[in-house]
N, C-alpha and C. Protein backbone atom coordinates (compact mmCIF):
# COMPACT_ATOMS: atom_id res chain seq x y z
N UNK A 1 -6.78 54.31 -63.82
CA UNK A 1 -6.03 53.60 -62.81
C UNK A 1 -7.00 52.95 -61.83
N UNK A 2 -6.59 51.64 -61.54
CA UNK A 2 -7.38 51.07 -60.68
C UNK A 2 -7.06 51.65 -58.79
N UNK A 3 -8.21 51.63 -58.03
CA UNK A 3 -7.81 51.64 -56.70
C UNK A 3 -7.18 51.50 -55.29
N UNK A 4 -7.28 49.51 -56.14
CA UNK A 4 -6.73 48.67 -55.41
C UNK A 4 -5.57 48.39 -56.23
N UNK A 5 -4.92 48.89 -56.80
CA UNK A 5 -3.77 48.53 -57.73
C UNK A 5 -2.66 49.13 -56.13
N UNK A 6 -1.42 48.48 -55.96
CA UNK A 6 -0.87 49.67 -54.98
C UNK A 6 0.46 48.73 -54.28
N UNK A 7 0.85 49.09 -53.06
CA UNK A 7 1.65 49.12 -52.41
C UNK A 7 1.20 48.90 -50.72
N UNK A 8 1.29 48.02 -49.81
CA UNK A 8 1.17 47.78 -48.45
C UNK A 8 2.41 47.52 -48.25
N UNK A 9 2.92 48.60 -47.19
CA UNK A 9 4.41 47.87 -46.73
C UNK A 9 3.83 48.05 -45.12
N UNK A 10 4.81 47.00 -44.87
CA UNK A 10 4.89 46.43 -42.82
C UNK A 10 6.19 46.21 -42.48
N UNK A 11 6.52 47.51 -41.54
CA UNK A 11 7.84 47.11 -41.55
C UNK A 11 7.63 46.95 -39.90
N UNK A 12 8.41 45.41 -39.91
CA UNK A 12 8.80 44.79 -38.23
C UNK A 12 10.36 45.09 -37.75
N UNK A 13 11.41 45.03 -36.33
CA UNK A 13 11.65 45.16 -36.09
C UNK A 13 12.60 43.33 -35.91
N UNK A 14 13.70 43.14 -36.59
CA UNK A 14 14.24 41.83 -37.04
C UNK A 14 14.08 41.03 -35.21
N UNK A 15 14.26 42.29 -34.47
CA UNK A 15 14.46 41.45 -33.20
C UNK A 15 13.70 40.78 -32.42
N UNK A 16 12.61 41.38 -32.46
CA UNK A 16 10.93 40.93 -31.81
C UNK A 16 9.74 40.78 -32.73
N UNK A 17 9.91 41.31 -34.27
CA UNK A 17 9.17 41.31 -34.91
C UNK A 17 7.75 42.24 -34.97
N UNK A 18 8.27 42.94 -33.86
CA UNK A 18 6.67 43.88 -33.45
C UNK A 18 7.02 45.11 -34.76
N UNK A 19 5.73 45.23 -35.00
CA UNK A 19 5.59 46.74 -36.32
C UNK A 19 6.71 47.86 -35.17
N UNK A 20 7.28 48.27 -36.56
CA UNK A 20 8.08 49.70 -36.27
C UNK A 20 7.09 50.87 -36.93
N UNK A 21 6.80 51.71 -36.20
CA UNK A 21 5.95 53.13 -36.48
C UNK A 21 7.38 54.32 -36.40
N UNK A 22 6.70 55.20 -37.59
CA UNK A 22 7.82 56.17 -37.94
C UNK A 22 8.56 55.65 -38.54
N UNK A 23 9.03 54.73 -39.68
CA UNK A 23 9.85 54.73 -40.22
C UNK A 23 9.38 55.07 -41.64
N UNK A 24 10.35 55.41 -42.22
CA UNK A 24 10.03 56.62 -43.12
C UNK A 24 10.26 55.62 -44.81
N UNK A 25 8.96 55.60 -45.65
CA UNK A 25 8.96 54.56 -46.61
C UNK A 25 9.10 55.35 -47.58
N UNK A 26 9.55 55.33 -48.95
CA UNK A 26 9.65 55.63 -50.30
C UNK A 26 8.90 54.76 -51.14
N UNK A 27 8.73 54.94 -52.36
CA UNK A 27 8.12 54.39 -53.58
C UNK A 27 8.62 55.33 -54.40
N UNK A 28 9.64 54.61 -55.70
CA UNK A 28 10.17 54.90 -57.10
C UNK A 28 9.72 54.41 -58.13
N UNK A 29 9.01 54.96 -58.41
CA UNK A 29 8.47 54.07 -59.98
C UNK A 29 7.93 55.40 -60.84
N UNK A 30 6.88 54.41 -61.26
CA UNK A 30 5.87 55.38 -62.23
C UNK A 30 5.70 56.71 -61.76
N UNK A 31 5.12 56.22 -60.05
CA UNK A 31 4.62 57.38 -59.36
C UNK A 31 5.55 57.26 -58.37
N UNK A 32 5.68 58.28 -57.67
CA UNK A 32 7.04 58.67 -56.60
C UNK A 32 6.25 58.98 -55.79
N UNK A 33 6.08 58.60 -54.33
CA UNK A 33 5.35 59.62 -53.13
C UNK A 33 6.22 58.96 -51.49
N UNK A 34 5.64 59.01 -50.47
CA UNK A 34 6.66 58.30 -49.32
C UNK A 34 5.63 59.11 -47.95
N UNK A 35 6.18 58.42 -46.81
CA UNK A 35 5.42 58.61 -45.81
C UNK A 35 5.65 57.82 -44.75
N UNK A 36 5.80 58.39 -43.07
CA UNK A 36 5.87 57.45 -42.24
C UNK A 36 5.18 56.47 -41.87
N UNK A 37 5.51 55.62 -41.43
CA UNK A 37 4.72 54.18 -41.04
C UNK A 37 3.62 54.69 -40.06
N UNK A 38 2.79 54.05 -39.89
CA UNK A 38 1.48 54.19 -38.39
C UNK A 38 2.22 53.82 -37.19
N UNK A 39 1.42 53.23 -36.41
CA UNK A 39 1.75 52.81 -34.87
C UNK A 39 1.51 51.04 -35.43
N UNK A 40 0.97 50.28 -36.03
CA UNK A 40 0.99 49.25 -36.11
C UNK A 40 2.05 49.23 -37.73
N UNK A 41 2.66 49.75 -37.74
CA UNK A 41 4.15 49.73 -38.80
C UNK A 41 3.64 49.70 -40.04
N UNK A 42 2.58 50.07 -40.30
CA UNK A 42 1.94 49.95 -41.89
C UNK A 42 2.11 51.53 -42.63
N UNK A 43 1.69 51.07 -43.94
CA UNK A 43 1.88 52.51 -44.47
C UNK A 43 1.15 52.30 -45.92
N UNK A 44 0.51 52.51 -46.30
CA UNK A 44 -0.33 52.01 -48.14
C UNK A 44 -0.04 53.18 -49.13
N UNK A 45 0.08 52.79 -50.49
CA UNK A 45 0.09 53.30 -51.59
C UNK A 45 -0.77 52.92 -52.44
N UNK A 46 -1.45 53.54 -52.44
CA UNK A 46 -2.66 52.91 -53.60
C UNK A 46 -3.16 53.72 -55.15
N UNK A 47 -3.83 53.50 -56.35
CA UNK A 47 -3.93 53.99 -56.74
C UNK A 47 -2.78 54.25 -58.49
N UNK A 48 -1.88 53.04 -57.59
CA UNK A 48 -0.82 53.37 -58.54
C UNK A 48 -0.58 52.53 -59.85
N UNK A 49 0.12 53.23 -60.85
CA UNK A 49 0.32 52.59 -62.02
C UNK A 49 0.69 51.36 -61.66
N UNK A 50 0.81 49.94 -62.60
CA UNK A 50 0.99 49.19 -62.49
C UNK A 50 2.67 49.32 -63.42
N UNK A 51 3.74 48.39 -62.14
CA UNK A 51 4.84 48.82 -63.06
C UNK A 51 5.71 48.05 -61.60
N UNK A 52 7.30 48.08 -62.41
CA UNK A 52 8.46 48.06 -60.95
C UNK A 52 8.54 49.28 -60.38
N UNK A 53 8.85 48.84 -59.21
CA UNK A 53 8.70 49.93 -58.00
C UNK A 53 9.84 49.55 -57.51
N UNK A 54 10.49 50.77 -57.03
CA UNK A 54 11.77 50.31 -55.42
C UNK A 54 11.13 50.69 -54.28
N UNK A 55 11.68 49.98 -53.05
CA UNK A 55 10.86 50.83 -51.98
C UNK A 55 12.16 51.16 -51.08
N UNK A 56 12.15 52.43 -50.17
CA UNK A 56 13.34 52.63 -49.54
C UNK A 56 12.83 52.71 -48.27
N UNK A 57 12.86 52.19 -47.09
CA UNK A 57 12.89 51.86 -45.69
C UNK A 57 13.83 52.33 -44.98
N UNK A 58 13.77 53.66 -44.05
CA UNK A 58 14.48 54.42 -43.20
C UNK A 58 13.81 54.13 -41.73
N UNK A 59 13.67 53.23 -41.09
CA UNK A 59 13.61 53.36 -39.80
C UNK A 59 14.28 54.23 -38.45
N UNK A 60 13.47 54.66 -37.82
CA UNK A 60 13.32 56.11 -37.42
C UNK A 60 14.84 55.53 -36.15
N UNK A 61 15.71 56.79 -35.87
CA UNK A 61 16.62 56.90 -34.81
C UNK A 61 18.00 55.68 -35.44
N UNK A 62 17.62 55.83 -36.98
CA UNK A 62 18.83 54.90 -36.98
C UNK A 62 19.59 55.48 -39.04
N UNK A 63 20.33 54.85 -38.98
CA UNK A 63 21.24 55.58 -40.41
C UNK A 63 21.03 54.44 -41.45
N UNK A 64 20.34 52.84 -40.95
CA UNK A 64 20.23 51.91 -41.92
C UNK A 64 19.17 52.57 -43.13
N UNK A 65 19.42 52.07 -44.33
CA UNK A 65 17.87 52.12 -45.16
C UNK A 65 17.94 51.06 -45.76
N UNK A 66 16.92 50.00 -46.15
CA UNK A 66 16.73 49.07 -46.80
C UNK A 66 16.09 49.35 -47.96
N UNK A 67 16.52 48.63 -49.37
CA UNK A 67 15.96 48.76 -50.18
C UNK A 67 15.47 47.29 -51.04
N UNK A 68 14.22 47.62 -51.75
CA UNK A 68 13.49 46.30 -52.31
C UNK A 68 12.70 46.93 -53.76
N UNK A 69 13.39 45.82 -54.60
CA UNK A 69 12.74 46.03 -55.86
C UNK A 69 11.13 45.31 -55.92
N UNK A 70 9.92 45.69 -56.19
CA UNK A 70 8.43 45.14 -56.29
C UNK A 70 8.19 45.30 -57.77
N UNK A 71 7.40 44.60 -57.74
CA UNK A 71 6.12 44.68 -59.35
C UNK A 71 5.08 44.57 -58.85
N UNK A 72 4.11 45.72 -59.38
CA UNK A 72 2.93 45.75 -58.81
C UNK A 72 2.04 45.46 -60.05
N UNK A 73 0.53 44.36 -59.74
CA UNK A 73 -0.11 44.28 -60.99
C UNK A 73 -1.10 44.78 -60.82
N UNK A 74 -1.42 45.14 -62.13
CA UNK A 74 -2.85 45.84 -62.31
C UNK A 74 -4.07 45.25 -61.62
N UNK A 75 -4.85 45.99 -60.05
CA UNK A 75 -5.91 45.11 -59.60
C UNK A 75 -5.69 44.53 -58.45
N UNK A 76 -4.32 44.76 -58.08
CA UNK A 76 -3.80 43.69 -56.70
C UNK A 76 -2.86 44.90 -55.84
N UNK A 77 -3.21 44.52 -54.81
CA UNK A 77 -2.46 45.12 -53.77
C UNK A 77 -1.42 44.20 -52.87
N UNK A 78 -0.09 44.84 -53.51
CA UNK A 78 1.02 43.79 -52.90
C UNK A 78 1.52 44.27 -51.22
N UNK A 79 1.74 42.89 -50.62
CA UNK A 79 1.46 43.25 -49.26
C UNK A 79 3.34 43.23 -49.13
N UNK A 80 4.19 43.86 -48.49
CA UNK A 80 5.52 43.70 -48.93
C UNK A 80 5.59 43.99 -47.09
N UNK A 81 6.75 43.11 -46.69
CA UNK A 81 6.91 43.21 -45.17
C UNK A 81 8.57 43.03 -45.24
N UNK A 82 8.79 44.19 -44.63
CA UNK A 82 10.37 44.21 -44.35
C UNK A 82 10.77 44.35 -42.43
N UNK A 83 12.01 43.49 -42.55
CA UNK A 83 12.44 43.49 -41.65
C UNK A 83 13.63 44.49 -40.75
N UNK A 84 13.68 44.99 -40.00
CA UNK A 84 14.67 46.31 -40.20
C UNK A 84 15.27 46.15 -38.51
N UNK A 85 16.68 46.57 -38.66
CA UNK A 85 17.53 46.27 -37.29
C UNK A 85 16.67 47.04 -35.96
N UNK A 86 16.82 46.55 -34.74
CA UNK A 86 16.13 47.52 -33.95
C UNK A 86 17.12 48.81 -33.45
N UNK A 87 16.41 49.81 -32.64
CA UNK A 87 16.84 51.12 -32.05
C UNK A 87 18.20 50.93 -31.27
N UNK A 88 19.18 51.26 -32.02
CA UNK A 88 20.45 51.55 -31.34
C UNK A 88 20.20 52.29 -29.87
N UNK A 89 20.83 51.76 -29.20
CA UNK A 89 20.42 53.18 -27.43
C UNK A 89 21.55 53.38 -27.06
């Protein structure tokens, strides 16, 4: 398996566009793993088979999840940026 083979997701906030941190990402495919976002809304998967992937997007303090079908190729790291409603108050 290559290194740079993988997954970059950025998830922004539809309203201001600023990175959302803590929201909670999935990956379904070959390989299955998941993890919250940083403070600048990023989160990487690397390492992974080359194949379709879903990704599931739970942004933190809210019940939405977004979902997105990817293909990842052997050697490339796909940069995938989702947009997600902001914090209900």
């Amino acid at each position: 398996m290559d290194d740079l083979t993988g997954i970059e997701v950025l998830v922004i906030s539809s309203a201001d566009r600023k990175p959302v941190k803590g929201s909670l990402v999935l990956i379904l495919g070959e390989d299955a793993m998941g993890g919250p976002t940083e403070e600048n809304g990023k989160i990487s998967f690397l390492a992974l088979a080359p194949g379709l992937y879903k990704i599931s997007v739970s942004p933190p303090a809210s019940d939405q999840t977004i979902w997105r079908d990817v293909t990842v190729e052997k050697g490339k790291t796909l940069l995938v940026q989702i947009a997600v409603e902001p914090e209900k108050e």
